[in-house]
Protein backbone atom coordinates (compact mmCIF):
# COMPACT_ATOMS: atom_id res chain seq x y z
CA UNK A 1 0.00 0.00 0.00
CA UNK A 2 1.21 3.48 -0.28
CA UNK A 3 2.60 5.26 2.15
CA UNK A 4 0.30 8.55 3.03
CA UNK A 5 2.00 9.32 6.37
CA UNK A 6 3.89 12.09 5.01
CA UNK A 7 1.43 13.11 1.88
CA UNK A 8 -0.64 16.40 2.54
CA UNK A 9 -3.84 16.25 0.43
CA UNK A 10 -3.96 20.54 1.11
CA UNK A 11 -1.03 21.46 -0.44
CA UNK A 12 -0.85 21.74 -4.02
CA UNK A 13 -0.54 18.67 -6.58
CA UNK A 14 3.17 17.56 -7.45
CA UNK A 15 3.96 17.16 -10.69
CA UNK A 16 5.97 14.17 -9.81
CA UNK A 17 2.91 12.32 -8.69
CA UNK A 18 0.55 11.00 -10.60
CA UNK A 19 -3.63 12.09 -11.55
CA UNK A 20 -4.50 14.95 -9.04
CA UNK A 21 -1.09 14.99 -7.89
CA UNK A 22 -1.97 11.91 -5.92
CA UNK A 23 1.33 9.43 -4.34
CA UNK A 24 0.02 6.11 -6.29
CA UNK A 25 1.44 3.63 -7.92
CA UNK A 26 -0.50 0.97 -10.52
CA UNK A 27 -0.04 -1.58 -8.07
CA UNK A 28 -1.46 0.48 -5.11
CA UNK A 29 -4.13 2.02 -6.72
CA UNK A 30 -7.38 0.77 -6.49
CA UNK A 31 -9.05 2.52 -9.91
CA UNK A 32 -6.36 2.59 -12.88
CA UNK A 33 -7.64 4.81 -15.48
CA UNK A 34 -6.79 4.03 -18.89
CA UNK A 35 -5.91 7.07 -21.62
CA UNK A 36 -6.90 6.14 -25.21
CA UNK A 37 -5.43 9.13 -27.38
CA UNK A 38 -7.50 8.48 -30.59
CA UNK A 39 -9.64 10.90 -32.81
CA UNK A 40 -9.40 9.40 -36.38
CA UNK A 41 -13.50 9.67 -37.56
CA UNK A 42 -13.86 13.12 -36.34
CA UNK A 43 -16.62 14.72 -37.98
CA UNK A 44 -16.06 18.17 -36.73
CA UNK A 45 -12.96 20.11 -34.56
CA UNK A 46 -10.28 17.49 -33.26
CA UNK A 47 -7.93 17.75 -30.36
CA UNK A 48 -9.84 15.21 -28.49
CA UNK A 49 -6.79 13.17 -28.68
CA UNK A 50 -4.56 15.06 -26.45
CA UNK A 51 -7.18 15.16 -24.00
CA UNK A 52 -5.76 12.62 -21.81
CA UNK A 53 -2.59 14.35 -21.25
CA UNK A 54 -4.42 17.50 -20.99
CA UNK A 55 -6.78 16.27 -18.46
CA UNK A 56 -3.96 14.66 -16.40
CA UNK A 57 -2.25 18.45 -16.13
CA UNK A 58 -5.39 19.85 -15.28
CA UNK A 59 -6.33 17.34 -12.50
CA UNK A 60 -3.40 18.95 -10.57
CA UNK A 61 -5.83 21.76 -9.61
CA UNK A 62 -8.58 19.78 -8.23
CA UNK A 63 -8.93 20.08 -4.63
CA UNK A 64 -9.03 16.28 -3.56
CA UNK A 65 -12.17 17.14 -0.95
CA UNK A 66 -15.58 15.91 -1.97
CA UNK A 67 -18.73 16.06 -0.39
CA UNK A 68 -20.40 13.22 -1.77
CA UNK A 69 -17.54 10.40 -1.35
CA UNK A 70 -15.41 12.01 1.85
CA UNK A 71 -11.70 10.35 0.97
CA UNK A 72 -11.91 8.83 -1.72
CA UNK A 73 -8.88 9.09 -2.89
CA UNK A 74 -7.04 7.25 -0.36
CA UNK A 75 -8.33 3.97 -1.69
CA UNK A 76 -5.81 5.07 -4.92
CA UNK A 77 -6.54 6.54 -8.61
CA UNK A 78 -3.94 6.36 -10.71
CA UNK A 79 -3.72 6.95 -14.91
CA UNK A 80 -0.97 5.31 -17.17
CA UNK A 81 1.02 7.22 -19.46
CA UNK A 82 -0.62 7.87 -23.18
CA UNK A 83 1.01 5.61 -25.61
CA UNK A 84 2.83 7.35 -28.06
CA UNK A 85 2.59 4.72 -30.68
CA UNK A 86 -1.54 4.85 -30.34
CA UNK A 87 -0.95 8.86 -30.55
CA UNK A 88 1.11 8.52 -33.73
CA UNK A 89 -1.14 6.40 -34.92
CA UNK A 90 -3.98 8.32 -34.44
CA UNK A 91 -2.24 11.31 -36.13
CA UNK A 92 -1.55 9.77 -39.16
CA UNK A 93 -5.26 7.74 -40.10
CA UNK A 94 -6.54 11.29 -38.94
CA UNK A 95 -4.75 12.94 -42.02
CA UNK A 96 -5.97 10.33 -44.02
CA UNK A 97 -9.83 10.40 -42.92
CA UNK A 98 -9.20 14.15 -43.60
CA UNK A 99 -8.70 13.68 -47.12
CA UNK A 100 -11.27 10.89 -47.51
CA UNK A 101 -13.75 13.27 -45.32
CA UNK A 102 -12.93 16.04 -47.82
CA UNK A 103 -13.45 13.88 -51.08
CA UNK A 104 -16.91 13.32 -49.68
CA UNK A 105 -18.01 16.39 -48.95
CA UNK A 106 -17.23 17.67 -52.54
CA UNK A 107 -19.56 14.87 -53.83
CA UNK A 108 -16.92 12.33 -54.93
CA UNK A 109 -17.70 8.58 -55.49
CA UNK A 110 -15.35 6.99 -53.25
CA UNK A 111 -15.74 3.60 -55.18
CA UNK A 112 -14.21 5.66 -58.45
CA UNK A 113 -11.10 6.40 -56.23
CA UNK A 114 -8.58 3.57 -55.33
CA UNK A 115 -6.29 5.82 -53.12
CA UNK A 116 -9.04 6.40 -51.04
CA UNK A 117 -10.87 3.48 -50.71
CA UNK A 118 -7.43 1.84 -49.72
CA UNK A 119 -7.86 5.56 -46.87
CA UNK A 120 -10.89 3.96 -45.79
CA UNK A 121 -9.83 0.68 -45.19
CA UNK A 122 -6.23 1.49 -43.90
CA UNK A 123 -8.62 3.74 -41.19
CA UNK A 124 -11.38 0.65 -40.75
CA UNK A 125 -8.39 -1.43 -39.93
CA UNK A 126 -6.76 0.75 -37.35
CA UNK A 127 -9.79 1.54 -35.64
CA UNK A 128 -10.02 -2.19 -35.09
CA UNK A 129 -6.67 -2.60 -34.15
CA UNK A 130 -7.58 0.00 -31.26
CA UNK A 131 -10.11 -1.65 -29.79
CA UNK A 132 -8.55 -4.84 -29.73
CA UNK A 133 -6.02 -2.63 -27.81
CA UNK A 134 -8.16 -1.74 -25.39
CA UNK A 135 -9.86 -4.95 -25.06
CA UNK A 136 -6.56 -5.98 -23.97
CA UNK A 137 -5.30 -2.83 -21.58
CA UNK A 138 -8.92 -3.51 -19.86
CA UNK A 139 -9.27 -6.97 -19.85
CA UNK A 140 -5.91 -7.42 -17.84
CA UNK A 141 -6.72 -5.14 -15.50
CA UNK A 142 -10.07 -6.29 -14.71
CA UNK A 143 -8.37 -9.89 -13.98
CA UNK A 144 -6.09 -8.29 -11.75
CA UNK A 145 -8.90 -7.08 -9.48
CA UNK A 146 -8.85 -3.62 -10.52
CA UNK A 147 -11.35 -1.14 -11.20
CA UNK A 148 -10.90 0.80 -14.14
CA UNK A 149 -11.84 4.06 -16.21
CA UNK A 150 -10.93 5.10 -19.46
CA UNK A 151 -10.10 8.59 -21.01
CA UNK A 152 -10.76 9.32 -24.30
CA UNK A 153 -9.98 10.39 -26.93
CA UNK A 154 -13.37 9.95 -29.38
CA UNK A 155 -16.26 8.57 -28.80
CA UNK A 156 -15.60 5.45 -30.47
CA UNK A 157 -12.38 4.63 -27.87
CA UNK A 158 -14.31 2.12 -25.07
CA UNK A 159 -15.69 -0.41 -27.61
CA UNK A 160 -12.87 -2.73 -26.51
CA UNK A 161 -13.49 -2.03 -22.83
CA UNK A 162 -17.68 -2.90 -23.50
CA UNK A 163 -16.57 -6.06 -24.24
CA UNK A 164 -14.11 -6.34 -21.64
CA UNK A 165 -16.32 -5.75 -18.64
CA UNK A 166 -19.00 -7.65 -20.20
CA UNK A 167 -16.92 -10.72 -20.13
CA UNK A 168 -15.94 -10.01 -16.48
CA UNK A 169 -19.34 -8.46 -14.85
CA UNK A 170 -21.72 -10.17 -16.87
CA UNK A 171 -25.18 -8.35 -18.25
CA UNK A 172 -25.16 -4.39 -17.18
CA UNK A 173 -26.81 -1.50 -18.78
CA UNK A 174 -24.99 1.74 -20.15
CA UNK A 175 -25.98 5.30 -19.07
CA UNK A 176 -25.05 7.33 -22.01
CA UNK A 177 -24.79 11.17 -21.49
CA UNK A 178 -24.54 12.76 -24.81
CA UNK A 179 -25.36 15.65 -27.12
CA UNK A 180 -25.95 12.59 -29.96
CA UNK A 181 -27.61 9.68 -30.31
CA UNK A 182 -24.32 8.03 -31.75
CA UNK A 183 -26.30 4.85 -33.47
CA UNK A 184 -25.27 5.41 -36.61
CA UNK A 185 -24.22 2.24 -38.56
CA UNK A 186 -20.87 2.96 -39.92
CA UNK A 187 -20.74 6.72 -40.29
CA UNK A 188 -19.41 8.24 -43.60
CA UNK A 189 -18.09 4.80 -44.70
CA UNK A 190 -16.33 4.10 -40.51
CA UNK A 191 -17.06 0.98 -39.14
CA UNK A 192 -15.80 1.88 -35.78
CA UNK A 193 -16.90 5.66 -35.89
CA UNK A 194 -17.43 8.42 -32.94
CA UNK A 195 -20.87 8.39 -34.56
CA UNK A 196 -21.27 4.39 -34.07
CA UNK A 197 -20.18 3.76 -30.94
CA UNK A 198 -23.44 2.71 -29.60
CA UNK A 199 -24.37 1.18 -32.24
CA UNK A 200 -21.37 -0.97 -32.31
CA UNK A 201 -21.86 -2.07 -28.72
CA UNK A 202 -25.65 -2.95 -29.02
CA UNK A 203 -24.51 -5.01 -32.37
CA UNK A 204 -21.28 -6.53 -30.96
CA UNK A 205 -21.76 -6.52 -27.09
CA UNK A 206 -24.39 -9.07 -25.85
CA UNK A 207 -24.10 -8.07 -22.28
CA UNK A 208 -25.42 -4.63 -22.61
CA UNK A 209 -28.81 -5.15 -22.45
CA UNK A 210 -30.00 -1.58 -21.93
CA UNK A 211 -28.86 1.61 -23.22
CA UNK A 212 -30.39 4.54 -21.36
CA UNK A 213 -29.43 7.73 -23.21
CA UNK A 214 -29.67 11.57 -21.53
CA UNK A 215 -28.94 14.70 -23.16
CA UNK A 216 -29.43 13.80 -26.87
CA UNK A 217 -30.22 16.76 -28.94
CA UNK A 218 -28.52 16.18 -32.27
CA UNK A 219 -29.62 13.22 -34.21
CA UNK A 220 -30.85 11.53 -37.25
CA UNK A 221 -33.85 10.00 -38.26
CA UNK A 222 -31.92 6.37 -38.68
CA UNK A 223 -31.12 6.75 -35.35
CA UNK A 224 -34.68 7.91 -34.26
CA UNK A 225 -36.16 5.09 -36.01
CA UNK A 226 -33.39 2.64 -34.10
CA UNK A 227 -34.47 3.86 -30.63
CA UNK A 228 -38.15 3.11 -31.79
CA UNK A 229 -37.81 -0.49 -32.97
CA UNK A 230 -35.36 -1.49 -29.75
CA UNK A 231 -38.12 -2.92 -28.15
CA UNK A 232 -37.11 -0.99 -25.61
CA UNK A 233 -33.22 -1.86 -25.33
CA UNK A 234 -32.60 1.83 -25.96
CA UNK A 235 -34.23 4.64 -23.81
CA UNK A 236 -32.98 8.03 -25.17
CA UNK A 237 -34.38 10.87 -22.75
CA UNK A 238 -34.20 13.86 -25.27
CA UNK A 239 -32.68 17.30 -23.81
CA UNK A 240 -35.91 18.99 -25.51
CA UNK A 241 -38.29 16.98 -23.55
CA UNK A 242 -36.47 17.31 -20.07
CA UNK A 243 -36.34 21.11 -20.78
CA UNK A 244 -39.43 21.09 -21.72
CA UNK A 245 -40.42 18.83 -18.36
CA UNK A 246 -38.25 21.78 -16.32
CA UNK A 247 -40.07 24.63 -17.98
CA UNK A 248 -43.77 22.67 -16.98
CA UNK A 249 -41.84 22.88 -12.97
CA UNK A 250 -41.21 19.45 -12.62
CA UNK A 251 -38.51 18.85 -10.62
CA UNK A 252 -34.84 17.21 -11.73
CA UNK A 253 -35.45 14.71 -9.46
CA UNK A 254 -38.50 13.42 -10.99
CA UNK A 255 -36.68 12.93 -14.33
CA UNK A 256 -33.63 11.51 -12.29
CA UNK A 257 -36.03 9.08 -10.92
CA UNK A 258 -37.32 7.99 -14.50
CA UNK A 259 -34.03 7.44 -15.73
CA UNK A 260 -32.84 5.63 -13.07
CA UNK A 261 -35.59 3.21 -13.32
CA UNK A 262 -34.77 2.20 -16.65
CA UNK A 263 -31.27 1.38 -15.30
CA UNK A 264 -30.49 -2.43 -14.29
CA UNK A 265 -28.54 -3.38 -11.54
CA UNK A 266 -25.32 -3.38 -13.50
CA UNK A 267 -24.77 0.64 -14.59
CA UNK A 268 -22.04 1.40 -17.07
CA UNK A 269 -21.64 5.16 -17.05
CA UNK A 270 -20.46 6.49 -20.90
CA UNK A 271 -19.75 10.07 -20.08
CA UNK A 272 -19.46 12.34 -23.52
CA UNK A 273 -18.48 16.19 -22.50
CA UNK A 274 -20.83 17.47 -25.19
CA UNK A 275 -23.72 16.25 -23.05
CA UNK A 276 -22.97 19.02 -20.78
CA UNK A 277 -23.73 22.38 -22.03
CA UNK A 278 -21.25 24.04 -24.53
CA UNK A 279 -19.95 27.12 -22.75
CA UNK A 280 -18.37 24.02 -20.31
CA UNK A 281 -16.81 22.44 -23.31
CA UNK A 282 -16.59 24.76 -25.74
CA UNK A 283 -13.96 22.99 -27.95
CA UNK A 284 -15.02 19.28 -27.71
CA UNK A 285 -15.30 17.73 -31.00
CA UNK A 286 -18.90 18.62 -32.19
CA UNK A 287 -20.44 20.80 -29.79
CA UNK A 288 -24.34 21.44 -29.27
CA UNK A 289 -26.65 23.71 -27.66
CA UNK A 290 -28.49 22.80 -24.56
CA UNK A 291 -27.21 20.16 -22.45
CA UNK A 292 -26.87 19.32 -18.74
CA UNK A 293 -24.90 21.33 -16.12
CA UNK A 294 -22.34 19.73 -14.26
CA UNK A 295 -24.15 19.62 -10.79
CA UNK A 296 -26.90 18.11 -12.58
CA UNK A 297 -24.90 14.99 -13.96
CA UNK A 298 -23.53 14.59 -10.36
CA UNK A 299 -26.91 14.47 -8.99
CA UNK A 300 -28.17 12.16 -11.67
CA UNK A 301 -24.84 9.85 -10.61
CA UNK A 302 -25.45 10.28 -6.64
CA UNK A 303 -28.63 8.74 -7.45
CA UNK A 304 -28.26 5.85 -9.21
CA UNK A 305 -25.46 4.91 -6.22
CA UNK A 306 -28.35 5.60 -3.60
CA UNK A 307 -30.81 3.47 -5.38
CA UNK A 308 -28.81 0.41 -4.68
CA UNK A 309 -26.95 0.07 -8.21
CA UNK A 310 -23.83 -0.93 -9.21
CA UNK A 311 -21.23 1.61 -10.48
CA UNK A 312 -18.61 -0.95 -12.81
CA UNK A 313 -17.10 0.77 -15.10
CA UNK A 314 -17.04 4.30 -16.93
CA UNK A 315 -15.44 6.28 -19.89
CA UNK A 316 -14.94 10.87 -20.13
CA UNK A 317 -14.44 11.09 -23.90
CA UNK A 318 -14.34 13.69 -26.24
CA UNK A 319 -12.62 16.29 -24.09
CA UNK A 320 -10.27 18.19 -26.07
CA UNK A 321 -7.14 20.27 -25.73
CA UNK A 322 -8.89 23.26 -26.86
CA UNK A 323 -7.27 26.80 -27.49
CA UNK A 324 -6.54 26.97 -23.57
CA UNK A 325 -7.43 24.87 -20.57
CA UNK A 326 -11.03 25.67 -19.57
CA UNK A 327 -12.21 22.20 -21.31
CA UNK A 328 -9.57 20.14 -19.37
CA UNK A 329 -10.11 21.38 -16.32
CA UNK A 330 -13.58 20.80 -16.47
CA UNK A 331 -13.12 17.59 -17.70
CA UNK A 332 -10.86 16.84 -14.80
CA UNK A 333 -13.56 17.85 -12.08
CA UNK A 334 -16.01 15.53 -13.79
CA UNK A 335 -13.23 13.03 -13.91
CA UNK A 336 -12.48 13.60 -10.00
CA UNK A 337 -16.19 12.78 -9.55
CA UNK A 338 -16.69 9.69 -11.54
CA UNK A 339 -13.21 8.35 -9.65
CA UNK A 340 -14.82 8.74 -6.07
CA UNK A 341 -18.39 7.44 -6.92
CA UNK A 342 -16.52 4.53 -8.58
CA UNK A 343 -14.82 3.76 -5.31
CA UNK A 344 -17.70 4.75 -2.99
């Protein structure tokens, strides 16, 4: 165990400790969270990719006090290092989606181009490659008793670490929070797209037997159609209509509780920034008006811990680098939160 005899959780973070400056090592640590530096199918801005490593130096302002989960961090977070490879890898299928996005949007026929089909399948390939990756980074550390969170990167990072926890925990729902609906099947030609993600676990992930989405305001009419024929597999709680159920003065809890009932006992939390409103995230990869405020979410998560649930498993994607830090250090704070409810 670590030894917190001489470690001073008021005084300011060290950078020569580890996420929110805390004295951990893997081995110690109870939660290990897992960076996945990965933005290739970005539809929009990028810099989501660096947002691990931006996170991580934000994190070292976070005051390690919270209200909800009194010392949690004694039981030990601790993040790996961002693999470079991934990160170069990343980098270079993004300049080649870029080109491929480009050709599209100019109304070209990929299936009349051979450079670019090869584009698409050289970026098909990788994103597979990455989430066998991650099925493998999660999947040992699940056998080795630890809990575990992962930092994205894009949307379309945890796929691996669905199937990971599946195998390990068994059936569980996901709580999605999310400006979209993300149920697209394979999104301007991606497979593994940001835009697919949950389509790709309902399709490839038998354990997830619910998906309970919050915060959707962007979406397609594929996708609305998909949440209509799930037979009730997919429960999307639109922002509109909880606005809407706000403006009529019915109370956040109310909604809280209707959401939480559609949860099973098993609760995967899949956190996208862009759920929350934009002037928190104002440089995540496709931002959205509306959305949830931060003390909201943590409500909504204090909740589903008090109603008996499970907490097994979570992902913070698409927070990006940004022009400065504002998005990181929110991101960090919602990190920080999901970290102590996950060891409450």
């Amino acid at each position: 165990m670590a030894d917190l005899s001489k470690f001073d959780p008021n005084s300011p973070g060290l950078l020569s400790n580890n996420i929110f400056g805390l004295p951990f090592s893997e081995e110690d640590a109870r939660l290990v969270l897992v960076p996945v530096p990965w933005e290739v199918t970005v539809s929009y801005a990028h810099g989501t990719a660096r947002g691990p490593e931006h996170i991580f130096k934000a994190a070292l302002q976070v005051d390690l006090y919270d209200a909800d989960v009194e010392n949690g961090w004694r039981q030990g977070f601790y993040m790996r290092e961002c693999d470079k490879q991934l990160l170069l890898r990343s980098d270079y299928l993004r300049k080649e989606a870029e080109l491929y996005l480009r050709f599209l949007a100019e109304g070209g026929d990929v299936l009349e181009n051979d450079f670019l089909r090869r584009s698409l399948d050289d970026v098909n390939r990788g994103a597979q490659k990455m989430n066998d990756w991650v099925y493998q980074q999660t999947k040992e550390l699940l056998q080795r008793g630890k809990l575990v969170g992962l930092i994205g990167g894009d949307h379309s990072t945890p796929l691996g670490y669905f199937k990971a926890i599946g195998e390990h925990k068994g059936n569980y729902g996901i709580l999605q929070i999310d400006a979209h609906a993300d149920l697209r099947n394979s999104y301007e030609g991606f497979k593994y797209s940001h835009a697919s993600i949950m389509y790709n676990a309902l399709a490839e992930v038998p354990q997830v037997t619910k998906l309970v989405q919050v915060g959707v305001r962007d979406y397609c009419e594929e996708e609305l159609h998909y949440i209509s024929n799930s037979n009730g597999r997919v429960v999307t709680f639109f922002d509109q209509r909880i606005k809407e159920r706000g403006f009529e003065g019915e109370p956040w809890k109310n909604i809280c509780d209707d959401i939480i009932n559609q949860l099973p006992q098993q609760v995967y939390i899949s956190f996208d920034i862009d759920g929350l409103d934009p002037k928190l995230c104002p440089h995540t990869g496709t931002p959205v008006a509306g959305g949830l405020e931060g003390p909201q979410v943590f409500y909504l998560f204090r909740k589903i811990l008090e109603s008996g649930r499970n907490l097994i498993g979570f992902d913070l994607v698409e927070v990006s680098a940004g022009l400065d830090e504002w998005d990181a250090n929110v991101g960090a704070r919602m990190l920080f939160k999901l970290c102590n409810l996950m060891v409450k």
